[in-house]
Protein backbone atom coordinates (compact mmCIF):
# COMPACT_ATOMS: atom_id res chain seq x y z
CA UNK A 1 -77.70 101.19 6.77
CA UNK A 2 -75.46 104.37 7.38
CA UNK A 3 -77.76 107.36 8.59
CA UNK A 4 -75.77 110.04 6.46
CA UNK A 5 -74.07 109.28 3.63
CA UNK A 6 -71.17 111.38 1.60
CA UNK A 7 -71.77 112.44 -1.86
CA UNK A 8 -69.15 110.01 -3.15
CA UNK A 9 -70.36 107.18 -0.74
CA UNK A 10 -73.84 107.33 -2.45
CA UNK A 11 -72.77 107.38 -5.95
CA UNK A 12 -70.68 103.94 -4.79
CA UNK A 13 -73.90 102.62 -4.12
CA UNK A 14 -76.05 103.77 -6.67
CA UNK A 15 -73.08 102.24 -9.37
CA UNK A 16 -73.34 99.13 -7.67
CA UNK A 17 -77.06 99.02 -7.23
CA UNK A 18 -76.84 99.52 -11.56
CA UNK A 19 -74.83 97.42 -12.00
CA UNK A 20 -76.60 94.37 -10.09
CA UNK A 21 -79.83 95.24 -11.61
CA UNK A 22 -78.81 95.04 -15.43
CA UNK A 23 -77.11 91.88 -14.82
CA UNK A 24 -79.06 89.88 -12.33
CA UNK A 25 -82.19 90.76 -11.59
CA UNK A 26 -84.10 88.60 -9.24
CA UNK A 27 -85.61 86.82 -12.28
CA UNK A 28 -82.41 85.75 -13.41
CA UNK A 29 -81.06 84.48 -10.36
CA UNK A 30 -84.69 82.86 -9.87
CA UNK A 31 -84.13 81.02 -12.64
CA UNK A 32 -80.38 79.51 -12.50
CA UNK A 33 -79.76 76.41 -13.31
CA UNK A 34 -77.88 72.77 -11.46
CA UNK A 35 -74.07 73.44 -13.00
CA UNK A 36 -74.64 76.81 -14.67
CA UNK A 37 -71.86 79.25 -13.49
CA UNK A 38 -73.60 81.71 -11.00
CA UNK A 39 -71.39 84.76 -11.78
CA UNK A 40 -69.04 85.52 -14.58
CA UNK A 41 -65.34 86.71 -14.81
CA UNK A 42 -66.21 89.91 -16.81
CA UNK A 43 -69.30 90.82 -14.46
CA UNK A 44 -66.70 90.60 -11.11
CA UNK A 45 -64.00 92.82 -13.06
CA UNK A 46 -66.54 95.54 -14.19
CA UNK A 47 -67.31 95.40 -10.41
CA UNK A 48 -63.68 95.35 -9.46
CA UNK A 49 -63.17 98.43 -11.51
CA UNK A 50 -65.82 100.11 -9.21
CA UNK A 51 -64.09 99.29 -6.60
CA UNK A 52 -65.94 96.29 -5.03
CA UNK A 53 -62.30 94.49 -4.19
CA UNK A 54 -60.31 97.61 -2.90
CA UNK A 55 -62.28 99.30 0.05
CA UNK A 56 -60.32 97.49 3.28
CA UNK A 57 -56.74 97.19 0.96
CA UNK A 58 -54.55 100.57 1.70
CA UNK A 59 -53.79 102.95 -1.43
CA UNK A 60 -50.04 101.66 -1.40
CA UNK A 61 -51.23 98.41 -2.10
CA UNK A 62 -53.62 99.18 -4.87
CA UNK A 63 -56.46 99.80 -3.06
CA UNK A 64 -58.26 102.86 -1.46
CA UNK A 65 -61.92 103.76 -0.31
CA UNK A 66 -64.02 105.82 -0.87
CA UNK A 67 -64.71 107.73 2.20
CA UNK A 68 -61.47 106.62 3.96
CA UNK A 69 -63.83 104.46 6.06
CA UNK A 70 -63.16 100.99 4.19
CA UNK A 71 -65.27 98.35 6.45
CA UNK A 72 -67.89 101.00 5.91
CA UNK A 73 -67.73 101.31 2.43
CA UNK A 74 -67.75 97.36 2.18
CA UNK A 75 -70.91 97.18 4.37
CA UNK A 76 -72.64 99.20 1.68
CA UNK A 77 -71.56 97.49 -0.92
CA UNK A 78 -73.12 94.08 1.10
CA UNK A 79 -76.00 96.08 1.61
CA UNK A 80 -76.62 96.33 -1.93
CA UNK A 81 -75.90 92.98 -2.68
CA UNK A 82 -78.60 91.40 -0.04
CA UNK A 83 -81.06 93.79 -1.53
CA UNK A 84 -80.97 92.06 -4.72
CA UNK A 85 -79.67 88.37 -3.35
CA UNK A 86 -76.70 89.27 -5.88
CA UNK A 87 -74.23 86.40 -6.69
CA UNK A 88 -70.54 86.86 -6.95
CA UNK A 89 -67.38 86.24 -4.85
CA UNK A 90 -67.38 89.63 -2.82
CA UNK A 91 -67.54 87.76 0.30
CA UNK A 92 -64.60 85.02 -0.45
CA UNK A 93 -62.16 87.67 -2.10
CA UNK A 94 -62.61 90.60 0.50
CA UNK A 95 -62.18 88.13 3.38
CA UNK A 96 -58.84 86.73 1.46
CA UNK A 97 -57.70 90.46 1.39
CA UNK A 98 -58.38 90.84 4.85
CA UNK A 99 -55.79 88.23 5.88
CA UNK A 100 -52.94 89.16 2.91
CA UNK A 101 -53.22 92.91 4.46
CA UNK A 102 -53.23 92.15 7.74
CA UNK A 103 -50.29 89.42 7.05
CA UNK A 104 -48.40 91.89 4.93
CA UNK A 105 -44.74 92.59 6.11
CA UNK A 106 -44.28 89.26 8.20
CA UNK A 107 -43.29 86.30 5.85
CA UNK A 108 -43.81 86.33 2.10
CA UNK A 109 -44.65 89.10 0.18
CA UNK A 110 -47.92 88.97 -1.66
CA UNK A 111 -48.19 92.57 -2.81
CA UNK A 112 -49.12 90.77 -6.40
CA UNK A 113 -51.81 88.88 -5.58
CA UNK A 114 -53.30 91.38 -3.79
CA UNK A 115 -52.89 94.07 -6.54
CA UNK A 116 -54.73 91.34 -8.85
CA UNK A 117 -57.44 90.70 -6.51
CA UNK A 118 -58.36 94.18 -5.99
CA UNK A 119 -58.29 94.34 -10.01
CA UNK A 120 -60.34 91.93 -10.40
CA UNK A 121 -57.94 89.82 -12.50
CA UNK A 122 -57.64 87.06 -10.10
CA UNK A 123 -60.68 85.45 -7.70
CA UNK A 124 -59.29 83.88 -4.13
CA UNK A 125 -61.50 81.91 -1.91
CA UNK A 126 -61.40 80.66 2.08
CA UNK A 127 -60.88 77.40 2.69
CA UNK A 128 -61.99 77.38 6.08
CA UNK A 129 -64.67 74.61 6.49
CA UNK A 130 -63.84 70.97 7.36
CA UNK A 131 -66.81 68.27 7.08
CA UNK A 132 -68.31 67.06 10.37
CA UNK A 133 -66.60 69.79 12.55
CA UNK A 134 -67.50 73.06 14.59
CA UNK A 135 -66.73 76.14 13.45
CA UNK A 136 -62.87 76.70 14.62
CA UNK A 137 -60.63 77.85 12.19
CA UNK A 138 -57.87 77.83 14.46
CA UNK A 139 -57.81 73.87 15.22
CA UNK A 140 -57.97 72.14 11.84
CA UNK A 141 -57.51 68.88 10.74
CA UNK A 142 -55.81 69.41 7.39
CA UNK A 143 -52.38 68.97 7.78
CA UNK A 144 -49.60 70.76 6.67
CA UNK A 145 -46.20 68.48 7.02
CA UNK A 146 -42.76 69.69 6.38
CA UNK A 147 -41.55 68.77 2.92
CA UNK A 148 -38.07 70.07 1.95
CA UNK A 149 -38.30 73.80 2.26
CA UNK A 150 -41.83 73.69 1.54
CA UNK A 151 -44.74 72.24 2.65
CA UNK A 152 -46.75 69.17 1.53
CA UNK A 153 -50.64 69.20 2.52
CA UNK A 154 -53.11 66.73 3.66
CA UNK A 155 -56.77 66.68 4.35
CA UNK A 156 -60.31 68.17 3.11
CA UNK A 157 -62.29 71.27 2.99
CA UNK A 158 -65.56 71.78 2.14
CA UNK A 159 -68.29 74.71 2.28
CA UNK A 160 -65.80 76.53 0.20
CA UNK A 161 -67.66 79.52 -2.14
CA UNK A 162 -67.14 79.64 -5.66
CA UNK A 163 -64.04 77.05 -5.19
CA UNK A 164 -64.80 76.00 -8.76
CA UNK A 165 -64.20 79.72 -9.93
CA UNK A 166 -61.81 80.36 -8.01
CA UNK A 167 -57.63 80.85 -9.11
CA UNK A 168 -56.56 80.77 -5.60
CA UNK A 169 -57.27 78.63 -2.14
CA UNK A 170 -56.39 80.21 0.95
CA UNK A 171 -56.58 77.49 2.68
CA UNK A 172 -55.69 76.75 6.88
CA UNK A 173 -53.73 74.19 7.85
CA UNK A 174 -52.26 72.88 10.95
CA UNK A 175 -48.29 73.13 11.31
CA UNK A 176 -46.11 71.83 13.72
CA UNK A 177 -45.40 75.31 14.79
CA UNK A 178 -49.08 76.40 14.79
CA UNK A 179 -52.24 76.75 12.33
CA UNK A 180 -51.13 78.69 9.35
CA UNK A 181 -52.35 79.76 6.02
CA UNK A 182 -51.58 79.04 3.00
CA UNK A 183 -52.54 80.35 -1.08
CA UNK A 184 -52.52 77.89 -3.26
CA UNK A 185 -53.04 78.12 -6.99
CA UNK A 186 -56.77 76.06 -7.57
CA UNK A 187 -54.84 74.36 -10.46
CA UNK A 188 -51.48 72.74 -8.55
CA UNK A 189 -51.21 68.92 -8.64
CA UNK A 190 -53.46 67.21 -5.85
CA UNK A 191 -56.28 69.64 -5.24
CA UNK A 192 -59.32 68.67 -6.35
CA UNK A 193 -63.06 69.92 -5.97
CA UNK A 194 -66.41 68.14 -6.07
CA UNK A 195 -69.59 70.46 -6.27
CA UNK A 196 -71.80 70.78 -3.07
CA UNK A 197 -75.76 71.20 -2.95
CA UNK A 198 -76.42 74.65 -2.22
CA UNK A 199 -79.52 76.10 -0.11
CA UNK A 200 -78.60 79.85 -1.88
CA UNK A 201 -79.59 79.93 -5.46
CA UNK A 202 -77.11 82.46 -6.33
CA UNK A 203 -74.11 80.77 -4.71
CA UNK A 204 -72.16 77.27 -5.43
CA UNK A 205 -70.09 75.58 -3.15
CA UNK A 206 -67.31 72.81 -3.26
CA UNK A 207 -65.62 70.38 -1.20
CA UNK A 208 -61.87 70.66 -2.05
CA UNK A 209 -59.46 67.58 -1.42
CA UNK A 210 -55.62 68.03 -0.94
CA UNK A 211 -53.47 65.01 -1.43
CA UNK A 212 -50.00 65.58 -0.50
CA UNK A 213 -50.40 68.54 -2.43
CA UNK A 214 -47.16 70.10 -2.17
CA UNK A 215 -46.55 74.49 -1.51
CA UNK A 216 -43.26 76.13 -1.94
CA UNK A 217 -42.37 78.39 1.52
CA UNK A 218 -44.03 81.30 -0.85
CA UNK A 219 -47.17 80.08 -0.59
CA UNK A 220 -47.11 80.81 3.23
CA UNK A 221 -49.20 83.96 4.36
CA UNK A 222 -47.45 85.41 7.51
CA UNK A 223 -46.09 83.29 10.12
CA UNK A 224 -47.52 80.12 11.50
CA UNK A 225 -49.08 80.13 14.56
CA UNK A 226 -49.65 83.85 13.92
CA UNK A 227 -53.80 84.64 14.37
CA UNK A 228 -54.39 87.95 13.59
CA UNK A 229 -55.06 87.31 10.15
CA UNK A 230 -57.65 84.81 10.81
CA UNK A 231 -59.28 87.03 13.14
CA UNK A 232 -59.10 89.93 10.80
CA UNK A 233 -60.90 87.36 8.19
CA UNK A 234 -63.50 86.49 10.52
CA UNK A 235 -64.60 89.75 11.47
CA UNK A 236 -64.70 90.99 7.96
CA UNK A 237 -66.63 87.73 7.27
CA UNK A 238 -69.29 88.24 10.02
CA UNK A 239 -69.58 92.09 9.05
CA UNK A 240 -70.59 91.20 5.12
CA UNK A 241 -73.10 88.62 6.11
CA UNK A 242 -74.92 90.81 8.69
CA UNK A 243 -75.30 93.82 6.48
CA UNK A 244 -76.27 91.48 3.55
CA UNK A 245 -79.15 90.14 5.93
CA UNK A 246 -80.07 93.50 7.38
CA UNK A 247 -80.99 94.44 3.59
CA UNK A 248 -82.44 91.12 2.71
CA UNK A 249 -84.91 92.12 5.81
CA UNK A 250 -85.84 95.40 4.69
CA UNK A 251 -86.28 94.23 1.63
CA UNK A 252 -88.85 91.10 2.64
CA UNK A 253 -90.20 93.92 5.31
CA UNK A 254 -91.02 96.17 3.08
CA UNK A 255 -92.50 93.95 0.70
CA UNK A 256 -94.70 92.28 3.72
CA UNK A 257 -95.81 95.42 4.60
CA UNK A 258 -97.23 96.83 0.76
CA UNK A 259 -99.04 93.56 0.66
CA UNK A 260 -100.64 93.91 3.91
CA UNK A 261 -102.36 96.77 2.27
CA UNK A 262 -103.03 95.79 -1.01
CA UNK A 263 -104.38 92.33 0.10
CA UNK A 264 -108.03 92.89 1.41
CA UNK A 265 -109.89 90.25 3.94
CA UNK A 266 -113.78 90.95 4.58
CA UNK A 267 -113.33 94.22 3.25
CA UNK A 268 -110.52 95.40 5.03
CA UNK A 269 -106.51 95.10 3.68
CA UNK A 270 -104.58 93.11 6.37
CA UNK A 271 -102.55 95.91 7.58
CA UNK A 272 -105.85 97.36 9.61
CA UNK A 273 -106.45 94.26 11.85
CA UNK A 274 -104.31 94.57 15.23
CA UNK A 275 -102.92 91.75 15.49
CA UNK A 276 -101.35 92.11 12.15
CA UNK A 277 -100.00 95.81 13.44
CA UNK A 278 -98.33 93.89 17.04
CA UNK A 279 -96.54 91.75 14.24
CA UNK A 280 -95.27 94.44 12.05
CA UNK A 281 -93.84 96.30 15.39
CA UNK A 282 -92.23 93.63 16.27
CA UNK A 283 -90.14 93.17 12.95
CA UNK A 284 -89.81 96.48 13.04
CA UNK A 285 -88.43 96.68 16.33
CA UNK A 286 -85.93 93.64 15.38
CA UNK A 287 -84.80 94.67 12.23
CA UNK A 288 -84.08 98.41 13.73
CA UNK A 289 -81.83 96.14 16.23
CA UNK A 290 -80.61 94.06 13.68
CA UNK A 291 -79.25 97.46 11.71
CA UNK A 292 -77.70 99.09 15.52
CA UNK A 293 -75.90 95.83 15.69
CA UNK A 294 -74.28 95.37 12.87
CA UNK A 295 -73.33 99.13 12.31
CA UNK A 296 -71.56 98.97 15.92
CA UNK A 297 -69.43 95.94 14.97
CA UNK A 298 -68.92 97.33 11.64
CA UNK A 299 -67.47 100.84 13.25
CA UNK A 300 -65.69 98.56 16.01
CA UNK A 301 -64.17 96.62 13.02
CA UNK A 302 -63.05 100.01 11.75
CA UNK A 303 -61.34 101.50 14.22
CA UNK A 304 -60.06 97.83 14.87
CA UNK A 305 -61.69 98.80 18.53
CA UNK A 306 -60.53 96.54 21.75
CA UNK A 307 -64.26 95.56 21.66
CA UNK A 308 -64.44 94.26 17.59
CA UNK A 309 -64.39 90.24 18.42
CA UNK A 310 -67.11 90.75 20.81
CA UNK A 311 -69.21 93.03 19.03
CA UNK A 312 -69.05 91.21 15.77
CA UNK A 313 -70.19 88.27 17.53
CA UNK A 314 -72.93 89.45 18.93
CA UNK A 315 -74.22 90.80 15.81
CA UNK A 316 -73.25 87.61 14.19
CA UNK A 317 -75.89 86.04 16.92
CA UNK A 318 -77.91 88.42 17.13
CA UNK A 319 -79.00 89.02 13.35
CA UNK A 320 -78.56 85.04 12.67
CA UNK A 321 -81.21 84.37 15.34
CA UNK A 322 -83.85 86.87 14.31
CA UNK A 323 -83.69 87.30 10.64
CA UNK A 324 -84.99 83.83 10.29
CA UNK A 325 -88.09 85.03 12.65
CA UNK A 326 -88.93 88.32 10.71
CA UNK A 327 -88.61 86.27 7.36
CA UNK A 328 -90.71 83.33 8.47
CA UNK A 329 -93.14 85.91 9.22
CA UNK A 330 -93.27 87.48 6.25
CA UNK A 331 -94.17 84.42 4.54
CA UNK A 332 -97.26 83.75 7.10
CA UNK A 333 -98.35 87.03 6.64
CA UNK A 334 -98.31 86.52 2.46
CA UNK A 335 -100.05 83.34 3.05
CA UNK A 336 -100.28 80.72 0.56
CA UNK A 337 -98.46 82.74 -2.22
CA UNK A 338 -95.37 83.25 0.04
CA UNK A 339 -94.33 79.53 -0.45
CA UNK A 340 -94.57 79.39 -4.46
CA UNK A 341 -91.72 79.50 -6.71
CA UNK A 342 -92.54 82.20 -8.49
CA UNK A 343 -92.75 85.29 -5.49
CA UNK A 344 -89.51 86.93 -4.78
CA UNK A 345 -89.62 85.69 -0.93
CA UNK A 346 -87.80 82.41 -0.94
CA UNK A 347 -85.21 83.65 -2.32
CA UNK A 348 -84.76 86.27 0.42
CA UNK A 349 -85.16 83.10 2.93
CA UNK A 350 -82.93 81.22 1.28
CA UNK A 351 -79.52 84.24 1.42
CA UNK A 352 -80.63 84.20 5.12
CA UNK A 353 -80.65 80.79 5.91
CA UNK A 354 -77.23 80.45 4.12
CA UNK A 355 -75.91 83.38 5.66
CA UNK A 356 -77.22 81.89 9.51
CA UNK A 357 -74.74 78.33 8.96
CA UNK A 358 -72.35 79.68 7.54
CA UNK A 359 -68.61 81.53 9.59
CA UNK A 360 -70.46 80.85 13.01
CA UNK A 361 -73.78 80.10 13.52
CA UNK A 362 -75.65 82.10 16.79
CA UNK A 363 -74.81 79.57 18.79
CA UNK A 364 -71.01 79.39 17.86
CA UNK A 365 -70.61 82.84 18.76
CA UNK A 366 -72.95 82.98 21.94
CA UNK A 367 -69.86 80.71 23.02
CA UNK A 368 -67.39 82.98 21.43
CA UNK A 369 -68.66 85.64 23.42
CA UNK A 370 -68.31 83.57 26.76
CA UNK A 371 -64.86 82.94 25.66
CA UNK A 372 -63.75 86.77 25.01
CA UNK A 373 -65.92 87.33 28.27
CA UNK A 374 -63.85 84.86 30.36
CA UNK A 375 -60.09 84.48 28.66
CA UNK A 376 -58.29 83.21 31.86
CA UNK A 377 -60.76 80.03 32.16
């Protein structure tokens, strides 16, 4: 939550706020259905033509921001979608970006796809995620074997958003020179995807098999054994997620808070007893934390500071760890009707929850953070 905003930064938000609310309102997501497509293609390209694929992509690739400030700009736009739990794949595509921009000029040129992502003509998705292991995305398991002048590919991923939507995998894949990247068209021979249970009611998720799926030398983004594009991805990653949960809280907050004094108890609302008040200071106090955080890695991220990794991790930590504590609190305070189906604040919990497991949970980056603070052990 920026402080001051520019005249042009607000009417970004306010489009996108619009936009969100004529299309999916929180009864609509409420009521999704098992298999029903969570987003659809026309919905992401009006948002694409607001610019909700082009803040972090230069002008001479298509892109451009709207206060010059792109991570910024993209934090907004998160903002707005945690408000209203929005679906869509702003998360997957802008992360994708982040690694074809920061890749751009070493190996193969993917000006195109970029140019079509930022359009909103094509959708591109990270596959990261490998069942049963820790979040690394620099040691995988899927392999990625010398095949001719390409490369043939080996292995699963799963936890992969919107997979199923998706025209394009970026997938990681260990080389023999290194972990690399690789986009791959969803449709080429040998990839498959199976749909995964998902706790988010406005997201789906897949697990995507490779077998000996095999990639031309174009499909190869940057070099292998080259990280800076992965690191790029995770930051921008971690930055979405912790201004989509900083909204989510103010959002539950806020709504905790008008109940507490519409709600009366013997005569009194809620909001009057004490140790009600020592509760709401203490979300308070975490959620204004929560906010410093994230704005400091999103500013580090930015500037692409000497300090990003660290900072984005401990936001990443920092707002996974409480968020669940302010929202678990909310529903206490509601009381019974804080648990149904039909109030608003499960599906708050739920983005949250998601949002905690998923590109590092606290406790992955707590031991980030004691690997950037000790590199020579």
């Amino acid at each position: 939550m920026e402080l001051e905003l520019s005249s042009d930064q607000k009417l970004f938000q306010t489009s996108a706020r619009r936009l969100l609310e004529k299309e999916y309102p929180l009864d609509r997501v409420r009521g999704l259905k098992d298999g029903e497509p969570r987003w659809s293609r026309d919905w992401w390209r009006q948002g694409a033509e607001l610019g909700w694929a082009a803040t972090i992509v230069p002008e001479e690739l298509g892109g451009g921001s709207v206060s010059g400030e792109g991570v910024r700009d993209l934090v907004l736009l998160a903002e707005e979608l945690g408000t209203g739990v929005g679906p869509g794949p702003l998360l997957p595509v802008n992360v994708v970006l982040a690694g074809l921009v920061e890749a751009h000029g070493t190996g193969s040129d993917h000006t195109d796809t970029i140019e079509a992502l930022v359009a909103g003509e094509r959708v591109a998705t990270w596959a990261v995620y490998e069942p049963g292991g820790e979040w690394n995305p620099l040691t995988p398991s899927l392999s990625a074997s010398r095949d001719g002048d390409g490369y043939l590919l080996d292995g699963v991923k799963d936890r992969v958003q919107d997979a199923d939507q998706a025209d394009l995998l970026l997938v990681t894949a260990a080389t023999p020179d290194g972990p690399a990247q690789f986009l791959v068209p969803a449709g080429t021979p040998g990839v498959t995807a199976a749909p995964q249970w998902s706790l988010d009611l406005s997201r789906t998720f897949n697990e995507v098999t490779f077998t000996g799926v095999r990639v031309g030398p174009d499909t190869l983004v940057g070099e292998p054994g080259a990280t800076g594009p992965v690191e790029r991805q995770l930051q921008i990653a971690a930055i979405v997620q912790c201004a989509e949960v900083c909204a989510v809280l103010e959002r539950a907050f806020a709504m905790t808070v008008q109940w507490g004094f519409d709600r009366y108890s013997f005569g009194r609302p809620l909001a009057s007893y004490q140790a009600l008040k020592h509760r709401f200071a203490d979300m308070r106090t975490w959620l204004e934390a929560c906010h410093a955080t994230t704005q400091a890695a999103a500013a580090a991220v930015q500037e692409r500071a000497p300090e990003a990794a660290t900072l984005v991790s401990v936001a990443k930590a920092f707002v996974g760890e409480r968020s669940l504590l302010i929202l678990q609190d909310c529903v206490q305070i509601h009381g019974g009707i804080g648990v149904t189906w039909e109030h608003d604040l499960h599906l708050f919990l739920r983005r949250a929850t998601l949002d905690q497991a998923l590109y590092g949970t606290p406790e992955d980056h707590r031991l980030r953070l004691a690997d950037l603070a000790t590199p020579d052990l």
